[in-house]
Structures are given as structure tokens and as C-alpha cells.
Protein backbone atom coordinates (compact mmCIF):
# COMPACT_ATOMS: atom_id res chain seq x y z
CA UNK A 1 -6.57 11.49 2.69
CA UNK A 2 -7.99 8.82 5.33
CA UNK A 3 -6.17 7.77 8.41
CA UNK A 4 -4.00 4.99 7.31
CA UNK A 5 -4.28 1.41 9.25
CA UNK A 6 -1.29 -0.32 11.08
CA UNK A 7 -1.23 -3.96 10.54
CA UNK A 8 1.31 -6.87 11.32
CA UNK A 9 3.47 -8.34 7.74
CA UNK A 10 5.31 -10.97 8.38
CA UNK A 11 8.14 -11.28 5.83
CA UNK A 12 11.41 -13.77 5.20
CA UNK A 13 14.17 -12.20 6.44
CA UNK A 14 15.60 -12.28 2.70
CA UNK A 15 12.61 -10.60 1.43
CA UNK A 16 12.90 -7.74 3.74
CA UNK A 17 16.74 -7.35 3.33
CA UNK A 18 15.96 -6.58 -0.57
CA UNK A 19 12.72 -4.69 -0.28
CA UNK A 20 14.95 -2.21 1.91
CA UNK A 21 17.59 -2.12 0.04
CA UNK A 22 14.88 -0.95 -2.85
CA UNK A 23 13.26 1.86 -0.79
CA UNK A 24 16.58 3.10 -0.01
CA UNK A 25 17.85 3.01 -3.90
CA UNK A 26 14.56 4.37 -4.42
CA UNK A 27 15.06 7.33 -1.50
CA UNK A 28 11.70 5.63 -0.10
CA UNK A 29 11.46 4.71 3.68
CA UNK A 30 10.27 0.91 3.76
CA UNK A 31 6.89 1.31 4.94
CA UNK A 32 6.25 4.06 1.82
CA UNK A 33 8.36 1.86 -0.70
CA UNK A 34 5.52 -1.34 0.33
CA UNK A 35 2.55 1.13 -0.13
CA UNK A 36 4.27 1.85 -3.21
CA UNK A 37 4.15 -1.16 -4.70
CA UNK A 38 1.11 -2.63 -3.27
CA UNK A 39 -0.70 0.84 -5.46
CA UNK A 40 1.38 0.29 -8.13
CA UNK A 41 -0.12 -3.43 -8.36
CA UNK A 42 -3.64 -2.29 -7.84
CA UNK A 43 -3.25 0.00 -10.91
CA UNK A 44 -1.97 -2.42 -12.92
CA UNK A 45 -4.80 -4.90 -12.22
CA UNK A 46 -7.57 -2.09 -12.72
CA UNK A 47 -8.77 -2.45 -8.75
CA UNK A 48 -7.42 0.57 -7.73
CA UNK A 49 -10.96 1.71 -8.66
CA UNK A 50 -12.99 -0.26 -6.94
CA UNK A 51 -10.86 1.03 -3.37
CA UNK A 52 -11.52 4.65 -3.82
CA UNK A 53 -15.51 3.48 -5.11
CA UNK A 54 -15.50 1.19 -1.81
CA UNK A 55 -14.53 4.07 0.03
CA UNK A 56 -17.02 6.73 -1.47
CA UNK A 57 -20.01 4.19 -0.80
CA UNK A 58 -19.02 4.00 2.52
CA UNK A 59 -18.89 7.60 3.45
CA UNK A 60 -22.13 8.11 1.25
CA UNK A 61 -23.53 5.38 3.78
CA UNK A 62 -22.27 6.32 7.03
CA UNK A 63 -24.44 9.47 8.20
């Protein structure tokens, strides 16, 4: 597995009160519980192809 990217998420307080409460029903820590669901979503749309195709081309392309 790649090195995973930090990045900023800014969130209503209400929104992060229930998305921990998930992850901790779900005996997730937030961060994983929000990868989670962000793959679960990309499944569900059929793009979670095109990130793992995206991420073959560029290793195939960057040597």
C-alpha cells in the first residue's frame, strides 16, 4: 500500500459529533471510519477502478 496523504476537512461541528459517534459504534477510529466511507462510495459509483488504474499508469510512467 502507498503512503497515505494528510489533508485539511473542514466539517460542521454537528457533522463531526455523528461521524464519531459512527466510528466508535463501528469500533473504527474517525480518520479510518471517513476512509471508510469515502471507499465504500467509490465502489458503489464504479470509480474505485479508475484510482487503482490512475495509480498503475503512474508508476508504469514514472521510471
Amino acid at each position: 500500500m502507498g503512503k497515505k496523504k494528510a489533508f485539511v476537512l473542514r466539517i460542521q461541528p454537528e457533522t463531526l459529533e455523528a461521524m464519531e459517534k459512527w466510528a466508535a459504534d463501528e469500533f473504527r477510529s474517525l480518520n479510518g471510519q471517513i476512509e471508510w466511507i469515502i471507499t465504500r462510495a467509490l465502489k458503489e459509483s464504479g470509480r474505485s477502478g479508475k484510482i487503482h488504474a490512475t495509480k498503475k499508469n503512474n508508476a508504469d510512467h514514472s521510471g
